[in-house]
Protein backbone atom coordinates (compact mmCIF):
# COMPACT_ATOMS: atom_id res chain seq x y z
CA UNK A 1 -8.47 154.10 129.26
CA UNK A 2 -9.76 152.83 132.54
CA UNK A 3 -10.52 155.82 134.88
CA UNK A 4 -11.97 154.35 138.15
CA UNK A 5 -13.15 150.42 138.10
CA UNK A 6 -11.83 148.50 135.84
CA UNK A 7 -15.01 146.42 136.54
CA UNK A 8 -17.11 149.30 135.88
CA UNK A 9 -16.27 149.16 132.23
CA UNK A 10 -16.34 145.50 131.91
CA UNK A 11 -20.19 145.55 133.35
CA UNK A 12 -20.82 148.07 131.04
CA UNK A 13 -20.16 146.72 127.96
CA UNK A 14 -20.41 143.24 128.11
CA UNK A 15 -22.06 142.32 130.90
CA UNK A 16 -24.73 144.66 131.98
CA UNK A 17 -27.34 141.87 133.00
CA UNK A 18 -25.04 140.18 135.08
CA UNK A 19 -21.43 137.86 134.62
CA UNK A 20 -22.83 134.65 132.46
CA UNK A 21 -22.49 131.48 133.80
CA UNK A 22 -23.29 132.18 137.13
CA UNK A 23 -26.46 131.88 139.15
CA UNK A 24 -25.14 134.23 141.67
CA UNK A 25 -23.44 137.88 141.07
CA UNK A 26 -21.46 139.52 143.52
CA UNK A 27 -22.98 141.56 146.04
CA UNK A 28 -21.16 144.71 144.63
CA UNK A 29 -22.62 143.94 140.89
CA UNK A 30 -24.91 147.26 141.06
CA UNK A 31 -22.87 149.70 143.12
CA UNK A 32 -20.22 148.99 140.47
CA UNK A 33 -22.09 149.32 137.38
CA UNK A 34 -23.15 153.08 138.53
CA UNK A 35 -19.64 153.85 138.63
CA UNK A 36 -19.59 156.16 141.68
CA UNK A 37 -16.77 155.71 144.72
CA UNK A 38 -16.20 157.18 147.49
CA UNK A 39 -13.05 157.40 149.67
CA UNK A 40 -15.46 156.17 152.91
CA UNK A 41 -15.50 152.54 151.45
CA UNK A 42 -13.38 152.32 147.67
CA UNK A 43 -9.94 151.78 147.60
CA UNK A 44 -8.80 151.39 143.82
CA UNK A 45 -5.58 150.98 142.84
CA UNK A 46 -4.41 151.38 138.99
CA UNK A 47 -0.10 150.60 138.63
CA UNK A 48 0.38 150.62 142.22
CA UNK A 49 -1.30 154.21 142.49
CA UNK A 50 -4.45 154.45 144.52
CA UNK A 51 -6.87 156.95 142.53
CA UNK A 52 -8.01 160.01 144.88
CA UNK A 53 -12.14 159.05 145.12
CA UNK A 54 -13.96 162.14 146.83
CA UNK A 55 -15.81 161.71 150.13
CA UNK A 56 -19.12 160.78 150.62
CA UNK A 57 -20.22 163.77 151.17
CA UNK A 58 -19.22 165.22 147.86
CA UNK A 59 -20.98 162.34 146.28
CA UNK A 60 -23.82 163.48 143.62
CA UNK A 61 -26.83 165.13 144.17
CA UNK A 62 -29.65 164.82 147.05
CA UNK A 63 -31.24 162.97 144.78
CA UNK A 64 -34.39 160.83 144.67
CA UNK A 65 -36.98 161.31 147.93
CA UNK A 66 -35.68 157.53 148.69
CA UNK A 67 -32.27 158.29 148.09
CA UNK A 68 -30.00 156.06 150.42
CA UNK A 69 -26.67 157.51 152.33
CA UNK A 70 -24.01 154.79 152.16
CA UNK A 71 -21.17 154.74 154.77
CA UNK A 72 -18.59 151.79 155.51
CA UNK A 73 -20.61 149.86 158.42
CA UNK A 74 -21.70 146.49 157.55
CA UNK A 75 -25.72 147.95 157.04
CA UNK A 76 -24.81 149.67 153.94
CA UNK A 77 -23.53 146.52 152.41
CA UNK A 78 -27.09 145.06 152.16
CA UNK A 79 -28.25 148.60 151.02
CA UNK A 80 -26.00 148.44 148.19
CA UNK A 81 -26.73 144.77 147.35
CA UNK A 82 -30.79 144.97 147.23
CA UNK A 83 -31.79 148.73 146.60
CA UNK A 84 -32.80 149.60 143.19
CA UNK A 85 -34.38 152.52 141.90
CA UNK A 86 -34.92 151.65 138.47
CA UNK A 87 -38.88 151.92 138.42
CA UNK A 88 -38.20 154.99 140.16
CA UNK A 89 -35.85 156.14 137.11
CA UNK A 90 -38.27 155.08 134.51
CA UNK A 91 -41.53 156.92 136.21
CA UNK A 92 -39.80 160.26 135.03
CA UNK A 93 -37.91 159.43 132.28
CA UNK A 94 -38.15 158.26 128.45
CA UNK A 95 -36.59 157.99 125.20
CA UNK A 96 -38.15 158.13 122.28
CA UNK A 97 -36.22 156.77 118.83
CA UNK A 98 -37.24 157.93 115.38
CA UNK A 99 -35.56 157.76 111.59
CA UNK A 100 -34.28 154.40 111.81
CA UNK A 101 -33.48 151.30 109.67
CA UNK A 102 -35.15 151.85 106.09
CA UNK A 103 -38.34 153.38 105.07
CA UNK A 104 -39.28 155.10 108.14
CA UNK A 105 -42.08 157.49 109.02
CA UNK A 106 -40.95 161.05 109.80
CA UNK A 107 -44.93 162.76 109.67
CA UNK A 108 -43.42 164.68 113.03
CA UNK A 109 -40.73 166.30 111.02
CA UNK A 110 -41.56 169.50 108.59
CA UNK A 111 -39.54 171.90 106.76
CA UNK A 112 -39.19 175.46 105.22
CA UNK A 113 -41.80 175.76 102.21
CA UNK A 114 -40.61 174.72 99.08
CA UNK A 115 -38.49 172.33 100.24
CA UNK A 116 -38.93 168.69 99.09
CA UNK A 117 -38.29 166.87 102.50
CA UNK A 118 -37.89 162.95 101.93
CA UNK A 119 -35.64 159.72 102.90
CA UNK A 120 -32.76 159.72 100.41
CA UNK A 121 -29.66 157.76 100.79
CA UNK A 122 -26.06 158.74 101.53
CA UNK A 123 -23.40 155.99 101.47
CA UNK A 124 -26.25 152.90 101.66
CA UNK A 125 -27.61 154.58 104.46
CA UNK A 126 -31.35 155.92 104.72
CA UNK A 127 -31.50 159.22 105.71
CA UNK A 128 -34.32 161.98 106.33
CA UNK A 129 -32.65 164.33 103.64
CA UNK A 130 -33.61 166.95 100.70
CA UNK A 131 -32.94 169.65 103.09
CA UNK A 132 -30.38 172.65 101.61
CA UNK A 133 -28.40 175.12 103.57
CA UNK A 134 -31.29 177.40 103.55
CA UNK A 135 -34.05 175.49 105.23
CA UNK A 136 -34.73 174.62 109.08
CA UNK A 137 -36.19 171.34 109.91
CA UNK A 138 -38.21 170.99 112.99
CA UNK A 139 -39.86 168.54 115.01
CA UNK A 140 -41.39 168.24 118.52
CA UNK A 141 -42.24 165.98 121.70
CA UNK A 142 -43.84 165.69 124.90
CA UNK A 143 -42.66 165.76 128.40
CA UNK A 144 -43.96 165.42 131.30
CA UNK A 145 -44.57 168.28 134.30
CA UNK A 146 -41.42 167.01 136.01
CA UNK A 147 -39.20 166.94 133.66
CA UNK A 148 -36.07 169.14 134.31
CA UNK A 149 -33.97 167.88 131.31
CA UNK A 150 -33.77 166.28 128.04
CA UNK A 151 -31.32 165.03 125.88
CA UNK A 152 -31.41 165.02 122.32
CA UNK A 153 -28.99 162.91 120.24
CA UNK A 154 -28.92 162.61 116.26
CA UNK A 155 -26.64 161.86 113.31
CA UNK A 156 -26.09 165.42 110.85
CA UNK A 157 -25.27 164.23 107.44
CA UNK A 158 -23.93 166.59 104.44
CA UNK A 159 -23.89 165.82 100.42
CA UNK A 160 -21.11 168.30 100.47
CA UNK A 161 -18.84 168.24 102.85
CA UNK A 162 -16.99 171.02 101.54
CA UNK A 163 -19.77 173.35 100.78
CA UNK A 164 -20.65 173.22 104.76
CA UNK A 165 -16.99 173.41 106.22
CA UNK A 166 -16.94 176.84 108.09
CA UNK A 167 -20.88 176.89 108.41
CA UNK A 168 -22.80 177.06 111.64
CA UNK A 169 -25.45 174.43 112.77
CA UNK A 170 -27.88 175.67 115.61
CA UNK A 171 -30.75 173.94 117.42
CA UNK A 172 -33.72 176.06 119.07
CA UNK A 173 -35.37 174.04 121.55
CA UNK A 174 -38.99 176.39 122.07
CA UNK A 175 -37.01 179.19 120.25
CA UNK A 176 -34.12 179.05 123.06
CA UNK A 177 -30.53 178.10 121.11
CA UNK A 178 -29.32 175.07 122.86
CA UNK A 179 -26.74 174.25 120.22
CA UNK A 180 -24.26 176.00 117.91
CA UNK A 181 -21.21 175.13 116.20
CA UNK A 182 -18.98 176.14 113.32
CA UNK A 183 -18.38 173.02 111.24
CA UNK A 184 -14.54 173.05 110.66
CA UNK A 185 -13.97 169.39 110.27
CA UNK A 186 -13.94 167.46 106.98
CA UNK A 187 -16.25 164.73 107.94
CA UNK A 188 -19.40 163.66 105.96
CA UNK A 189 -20.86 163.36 109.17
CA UNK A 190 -21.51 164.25 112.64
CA UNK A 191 -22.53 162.38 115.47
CA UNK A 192 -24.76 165.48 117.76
CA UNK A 193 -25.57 164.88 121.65
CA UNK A 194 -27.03 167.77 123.12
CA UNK A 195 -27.83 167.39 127.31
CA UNK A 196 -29.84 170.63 128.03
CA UNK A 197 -32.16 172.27 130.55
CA UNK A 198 -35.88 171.92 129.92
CA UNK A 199 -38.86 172.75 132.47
CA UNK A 200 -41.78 171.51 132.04
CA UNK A 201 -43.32 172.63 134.38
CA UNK A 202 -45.21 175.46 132.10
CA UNK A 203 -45.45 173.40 128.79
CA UNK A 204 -44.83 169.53 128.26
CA UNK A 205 -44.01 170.34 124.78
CA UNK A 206 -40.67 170.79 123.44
CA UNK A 207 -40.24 171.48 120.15
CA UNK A 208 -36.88 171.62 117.62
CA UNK A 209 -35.44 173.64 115.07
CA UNK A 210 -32.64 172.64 112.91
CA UNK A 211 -30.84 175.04 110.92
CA UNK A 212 -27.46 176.56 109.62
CA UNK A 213 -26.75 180.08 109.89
CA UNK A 214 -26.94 183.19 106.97
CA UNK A 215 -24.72 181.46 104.42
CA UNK A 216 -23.88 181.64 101.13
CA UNK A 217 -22.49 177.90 100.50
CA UNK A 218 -24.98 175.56 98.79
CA UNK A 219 -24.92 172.18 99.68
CA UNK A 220 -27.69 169.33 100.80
CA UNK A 221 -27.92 168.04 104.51
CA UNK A 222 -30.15 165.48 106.10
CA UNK A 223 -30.42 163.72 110.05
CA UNK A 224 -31.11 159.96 110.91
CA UNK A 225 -30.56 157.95 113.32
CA UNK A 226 -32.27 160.43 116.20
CA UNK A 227 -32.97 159.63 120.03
CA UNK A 228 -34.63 162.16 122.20
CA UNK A 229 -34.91 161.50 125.99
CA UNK A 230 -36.65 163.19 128.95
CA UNK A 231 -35.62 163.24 132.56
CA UNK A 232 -36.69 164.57 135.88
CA UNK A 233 -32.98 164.52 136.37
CA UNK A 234 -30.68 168.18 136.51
CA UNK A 235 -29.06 168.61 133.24
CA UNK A 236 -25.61 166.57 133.43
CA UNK A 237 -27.30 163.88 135.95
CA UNK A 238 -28.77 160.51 136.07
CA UNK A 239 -29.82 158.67 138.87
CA UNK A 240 -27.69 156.01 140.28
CA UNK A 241 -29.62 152.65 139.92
CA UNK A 242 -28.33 151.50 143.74
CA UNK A 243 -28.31 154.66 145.79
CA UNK A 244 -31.15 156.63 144.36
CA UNK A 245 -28.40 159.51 144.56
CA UNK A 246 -27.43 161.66 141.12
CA UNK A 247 -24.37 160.41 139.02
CA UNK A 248 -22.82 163.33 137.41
CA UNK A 249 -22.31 162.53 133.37
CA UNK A 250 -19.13 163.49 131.43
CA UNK A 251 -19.62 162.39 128.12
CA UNK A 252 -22.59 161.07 126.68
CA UNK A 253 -25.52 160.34 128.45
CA UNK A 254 -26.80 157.09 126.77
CA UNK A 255 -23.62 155.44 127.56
CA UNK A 256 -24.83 155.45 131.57
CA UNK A 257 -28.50 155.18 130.30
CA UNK A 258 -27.84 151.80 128.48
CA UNK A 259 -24.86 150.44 130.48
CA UNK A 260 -26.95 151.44 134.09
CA UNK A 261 -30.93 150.64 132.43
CA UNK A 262 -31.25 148.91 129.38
CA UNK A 263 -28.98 146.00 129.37
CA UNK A 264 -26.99 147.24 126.25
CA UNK A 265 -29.45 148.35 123.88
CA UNK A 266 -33.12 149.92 123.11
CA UNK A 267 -35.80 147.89 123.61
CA UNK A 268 -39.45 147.72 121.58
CA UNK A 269 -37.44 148.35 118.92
CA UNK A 270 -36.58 146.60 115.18
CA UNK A 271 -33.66 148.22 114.72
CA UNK A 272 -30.77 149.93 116.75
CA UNK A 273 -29.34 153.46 116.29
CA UNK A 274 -26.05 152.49 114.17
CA UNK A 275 -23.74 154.72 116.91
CA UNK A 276 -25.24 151.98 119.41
CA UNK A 277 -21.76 150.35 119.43
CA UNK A 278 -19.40 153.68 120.06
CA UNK A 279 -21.76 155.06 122.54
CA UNK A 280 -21.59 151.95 124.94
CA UNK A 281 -18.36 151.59 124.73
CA UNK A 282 -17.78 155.45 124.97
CA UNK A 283 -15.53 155.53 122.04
CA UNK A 284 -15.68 159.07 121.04
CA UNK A 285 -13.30 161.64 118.75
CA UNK A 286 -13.12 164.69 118.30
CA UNK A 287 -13.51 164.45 114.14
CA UNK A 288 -16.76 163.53 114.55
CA UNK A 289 -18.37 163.69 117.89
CA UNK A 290 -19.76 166.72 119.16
CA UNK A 291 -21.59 166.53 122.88
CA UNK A 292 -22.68 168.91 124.80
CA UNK A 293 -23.77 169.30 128.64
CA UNK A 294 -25.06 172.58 129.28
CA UNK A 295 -23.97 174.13 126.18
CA UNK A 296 -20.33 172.90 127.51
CA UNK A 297 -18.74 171.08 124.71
CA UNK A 298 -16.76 167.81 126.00
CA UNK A 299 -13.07 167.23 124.73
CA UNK A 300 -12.22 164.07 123.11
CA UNK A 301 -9.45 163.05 121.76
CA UNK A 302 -8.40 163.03 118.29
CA UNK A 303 -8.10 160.67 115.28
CA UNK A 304 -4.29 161.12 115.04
CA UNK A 305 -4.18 159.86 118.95
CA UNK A 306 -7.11 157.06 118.96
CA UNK A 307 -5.39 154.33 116.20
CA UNK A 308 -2.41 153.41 119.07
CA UNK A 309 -5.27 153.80 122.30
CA UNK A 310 -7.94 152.08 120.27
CA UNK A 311 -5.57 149.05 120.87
CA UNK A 312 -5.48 149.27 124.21
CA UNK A 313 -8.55 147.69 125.25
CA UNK A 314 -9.33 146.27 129.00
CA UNK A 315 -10.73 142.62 129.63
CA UNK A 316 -11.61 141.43 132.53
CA UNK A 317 -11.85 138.12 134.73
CA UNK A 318 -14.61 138.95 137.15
CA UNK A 319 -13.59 136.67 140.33
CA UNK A 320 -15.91 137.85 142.69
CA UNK A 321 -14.71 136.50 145.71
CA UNK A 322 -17.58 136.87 148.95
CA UNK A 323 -15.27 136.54 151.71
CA UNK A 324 -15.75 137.30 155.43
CA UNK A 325 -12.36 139.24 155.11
CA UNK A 326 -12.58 138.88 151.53
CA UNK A 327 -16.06 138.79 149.76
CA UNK A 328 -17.33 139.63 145.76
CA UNK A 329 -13.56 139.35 144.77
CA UNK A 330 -13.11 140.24 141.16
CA UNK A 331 -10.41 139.05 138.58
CA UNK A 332 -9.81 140.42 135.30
CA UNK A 333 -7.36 139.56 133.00
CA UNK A 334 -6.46 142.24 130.02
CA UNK A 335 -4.53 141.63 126.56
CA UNK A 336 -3.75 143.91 123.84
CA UNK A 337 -6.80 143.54 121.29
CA UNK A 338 -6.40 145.36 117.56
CA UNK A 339 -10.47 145.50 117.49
CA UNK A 340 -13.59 146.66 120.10
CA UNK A 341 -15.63 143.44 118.45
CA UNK A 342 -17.10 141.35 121.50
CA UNK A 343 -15.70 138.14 120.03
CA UNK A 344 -12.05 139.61 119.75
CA UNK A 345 -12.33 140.52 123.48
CA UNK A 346 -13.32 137.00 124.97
CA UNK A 347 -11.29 135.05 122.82
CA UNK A 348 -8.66 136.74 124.39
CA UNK A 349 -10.37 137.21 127.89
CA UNK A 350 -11.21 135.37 131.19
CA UNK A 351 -13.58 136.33 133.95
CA UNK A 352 -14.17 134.06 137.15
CA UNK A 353 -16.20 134.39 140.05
CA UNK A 354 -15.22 133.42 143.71
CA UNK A 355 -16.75 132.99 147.08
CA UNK A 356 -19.95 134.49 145.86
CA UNK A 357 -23.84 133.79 146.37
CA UNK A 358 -24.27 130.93 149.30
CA UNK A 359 -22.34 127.35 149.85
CA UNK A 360 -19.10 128.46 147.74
CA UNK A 361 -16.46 126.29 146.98
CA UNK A 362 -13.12 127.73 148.32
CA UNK A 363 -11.19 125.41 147.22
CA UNK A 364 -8.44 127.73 145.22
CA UNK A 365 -7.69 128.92 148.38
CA UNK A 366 -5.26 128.29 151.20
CA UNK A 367 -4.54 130.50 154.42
CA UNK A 368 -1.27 130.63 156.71
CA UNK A 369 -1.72 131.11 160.29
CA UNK A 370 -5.38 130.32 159.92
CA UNK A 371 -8.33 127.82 159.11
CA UNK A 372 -10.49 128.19 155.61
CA UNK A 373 -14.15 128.21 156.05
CA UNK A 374 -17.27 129.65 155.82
CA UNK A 375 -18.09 132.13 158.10
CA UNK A 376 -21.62 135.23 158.45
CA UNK A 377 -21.32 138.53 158.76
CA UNK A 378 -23.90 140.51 159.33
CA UNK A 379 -26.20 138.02 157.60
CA UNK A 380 -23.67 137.59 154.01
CA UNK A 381 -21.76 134.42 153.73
CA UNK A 382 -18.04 134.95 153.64
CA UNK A 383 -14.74 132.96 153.87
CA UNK A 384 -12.87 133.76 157.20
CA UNK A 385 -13.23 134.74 159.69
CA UNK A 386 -8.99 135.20 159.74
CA UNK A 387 -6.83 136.83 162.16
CA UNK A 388 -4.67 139.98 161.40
CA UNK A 389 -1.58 137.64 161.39
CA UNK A 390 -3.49 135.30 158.46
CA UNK A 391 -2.39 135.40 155.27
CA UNK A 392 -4.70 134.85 152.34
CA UNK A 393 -3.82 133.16 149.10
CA UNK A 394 -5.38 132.25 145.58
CA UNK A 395 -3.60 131.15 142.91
CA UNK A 396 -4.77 131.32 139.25
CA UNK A 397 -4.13 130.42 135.55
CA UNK A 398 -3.76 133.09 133.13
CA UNK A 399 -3.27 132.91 129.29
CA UNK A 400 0.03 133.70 127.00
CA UNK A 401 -1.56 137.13 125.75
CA UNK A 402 -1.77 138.21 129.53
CA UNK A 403 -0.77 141.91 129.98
CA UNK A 404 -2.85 142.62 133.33
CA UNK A 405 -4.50 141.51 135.86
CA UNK A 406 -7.65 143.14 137.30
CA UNK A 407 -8.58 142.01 141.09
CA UNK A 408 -11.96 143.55 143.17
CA UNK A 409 -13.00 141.96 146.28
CA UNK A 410 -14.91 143.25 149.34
CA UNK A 411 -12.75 143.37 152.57
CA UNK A 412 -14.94 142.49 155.72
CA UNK A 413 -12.84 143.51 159.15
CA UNK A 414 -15.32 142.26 162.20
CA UNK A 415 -13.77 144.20 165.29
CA UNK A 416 -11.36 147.27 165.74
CA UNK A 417 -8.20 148.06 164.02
CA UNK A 418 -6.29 151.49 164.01
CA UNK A 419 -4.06 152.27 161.14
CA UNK A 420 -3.54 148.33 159.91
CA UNK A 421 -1.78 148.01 157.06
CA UNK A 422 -3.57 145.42 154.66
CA UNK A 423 -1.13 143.72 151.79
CA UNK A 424 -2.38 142.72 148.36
CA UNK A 425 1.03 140.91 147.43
CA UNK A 426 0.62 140.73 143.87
CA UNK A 427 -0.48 144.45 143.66
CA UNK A 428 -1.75 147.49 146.43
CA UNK A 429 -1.06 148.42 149.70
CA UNK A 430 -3.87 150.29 151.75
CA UNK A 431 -3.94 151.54 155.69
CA UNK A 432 -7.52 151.13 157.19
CA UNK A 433 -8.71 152.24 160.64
CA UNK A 434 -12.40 151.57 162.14
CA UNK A 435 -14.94 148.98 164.04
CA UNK A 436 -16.62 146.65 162.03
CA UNK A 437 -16.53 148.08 158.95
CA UNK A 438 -15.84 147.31 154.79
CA UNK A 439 -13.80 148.05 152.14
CA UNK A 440 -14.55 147.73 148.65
CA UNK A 441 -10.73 146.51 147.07
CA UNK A 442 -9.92 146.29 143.50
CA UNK A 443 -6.16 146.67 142.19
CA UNK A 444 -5.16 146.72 138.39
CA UNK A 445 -1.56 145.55 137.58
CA UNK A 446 0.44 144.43 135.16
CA UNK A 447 1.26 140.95 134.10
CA UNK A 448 3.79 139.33 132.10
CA UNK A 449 2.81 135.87 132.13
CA UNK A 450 3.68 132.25 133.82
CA UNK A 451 1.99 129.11 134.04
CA UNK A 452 0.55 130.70 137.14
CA UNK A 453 -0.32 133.40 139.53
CA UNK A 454 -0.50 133.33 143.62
């Protein structure tokens, strides 16, 4: 399910380095892929409902020293278009990815005497295994002096599933629990995220201990497939690539780290964590995902619930109209898909960019009461300039599978207005008030299909 930007999702799995195809991206391409809105400048409407967005003021945390303060005046809309604090991100933070692929090293890793700790396989999968219900594993790695958090993410496998249901797992980050958890599923598996405090402003060395609790059971256990991250970030924060500002996180973390950073996936590396795939497109469940923020544990939903939402999966048709009442207008078109694979999703998917970058055709468009051109505002190329009596139209061609439709533009109003009602006719309704001023638009509806759409 789509909980804010439809686009936001779209960017985030599938097109994180920009929409392909096009030499130009819309000017909201960053602010969107952050996935933060604020009532000042968002309007975002899902079935005809517009979402509640908090105020500015409520937005994040201070912060970054560099840290930008949007508001809805035409100078924020080059802030949002060129700032980006990514080498500020990546001077204090840093992931580090061990026990992958086949045959890996794990010299960093020890365990209680007497126990004969080496890869083994479980299912055709290379683990780091020979550990029983008795011994703690442990490990460490280095911070730096700013670091206020890490985040330590891991796959917990079990020979006996049985053997370990009702057992307790704990991790002991410098002999501080920062996990625990009574086992009480049936899986042969868990996938682990734990987002915790971590200072170090005393020691720059954090060091792990894996173990279960007093138990009589006897069964075998192993990891793999093990990120560990630091981050001069609060726990439950990461900074916002286009504001400098903190973005709170609600599930895992490396979904915003590789959606925001990393284009998608790890890089330096040979191989990829295998929960790459369910962790960008945040596709979590309660049987075997187990994250927590703060030693908070988040909620997903279950296995019984997931088989009919797993099939409801978004697409979009990025449009991104730059208008000079209309500019970095998005499209998306959704269908009901049976899988999450890529190629499933554009085969039955469209995205299209409009009126964006410099010289733009405008040629799907007409106006009444009005002439089309290009027109500057405030240095960005946009089509306009209209009156408040002009209307606006585009038509365009969806497929047969068409369930919705997924529009985002940016709304440029050069003058005053006071309480104007502005009409998306397919979808939306929104009163604005203010002197030269923006609106970020985007409206999700749905479709049953014809030939075409105006």
């Amino acid at each position: 399910a789509v909980s804010n930007s439809y686009f936001t999702s779209l960017i985030g799995t599938y097109f994180q380095n920009g929409f392909a195809g096009y030499s130009s991206q819309p000017i909201w391409f960053s602010y969107v892929q952050n996935g933060l809105f604020s009532s000042a400048f968002d309007l975002i409407s899902v079935n005809s409902i517009l979402l509640n967005l908090q105020s500015a003021s409520a937005i994040g945390l201070t912060g970054c020293s560099s840290a930008i303060a949007l508001t809805s005046g035409f100078s924020s809309i080059q802030l949002f278009q060129t700032s980006n604090f990514a080498s500020t991100f990546f001077a204090g933070t840093s992931t580090a990815l061990e026990l992958l692929g086949t045959n890996f090293g794990f010299s960093n890793y020890f365990a209680s005497a007497g126990c004969n700790l080496a890869l083994t396989y479980l299912n055709g999968m290379q683990i780091l295994g020979g550990l029983s219900a008795i011994d703690t594993l442990s490990t460490s790695f280095t911070v730096l002096s700013s670091t206020q958090s890490a985040i330590l993410r891991f796959n917990l496998y079990f020979v006996d599933t049985a053997a370990a249901y009702g057992t307790t797992f704990n991790i002991l980050a410098n002999g501080q629990s920062i996990f625990s958890v009574v086992l009480t599923g049936a899986a042969m598996y868990q996938n682990i995220e734990v987002q915790f405090a971590f200072s170090g402003v005393n020691t720059q060395t954090c060091a792990l201990a894996f173990s279960f609790g007093s138990t009589t059971n006897a069964f075998q256990w192993g990891i793999g497939q093990l990120a560990f991250t630091y981050s001069d970030a609060p726990c439950g924060f990461i900074l916002n690539s286009a504001t400098g500002q903190y973005l709170a996180i609600s599930q895992s973390y490396y979904t915003s780290l590789l959606q925001i950073y990393l284009g998608g996936a790890f890089s330096g590396v040979a191989v990829q964590p295998c929960w790459l795939g369910s962790v960008l497109n945040s596709a979590f469940l309660n049987q075997y995902d187990l994250i927590s923020i703060n030693g908070n544990f988040v909620n997903f939903q279950s296995l019984a619930l997931s088989t009919q939402a797993a099939l409801g999966i978004s697409s979009g048709l990025g449009i991104g109209i730059g208008a000079g009442l209309t500019s970095g207008f998005g499209v998306g078109l959704t269908s009901l898909q049976s899988s999450l694979f890529a190629t499933n999703f554009f085969a039955q998917t469209s995205s299209v960019l409009e009126l964006v970058g410099t010289g733009f055709s405008y040629s799907n468009f007409a106006v009444t009461n009005g002439v089309l051109g290009i027109t500057t505002i405030n240095s960005i190329e946009s089509l306009g300039l209209f009156s408040s009596s002009s209307i606006l139209t585009y038509t365009l061609s969806a497929a047969a599978t068409t369930q919705a439709i997924n529009v985002r533009f940016l709304l440029l109003v050069s003058g005053a207005c006071n309480n104007a009602q502005f009409v998306l006719s397919a979808n939306g309704t929104g009163f604005l008030t203010g002197t030269d001023f923006f609106r970020n638009i985007e409206v999700q509806f749905g479709y049953a299909y014809s030939s075409s759409l105006a």
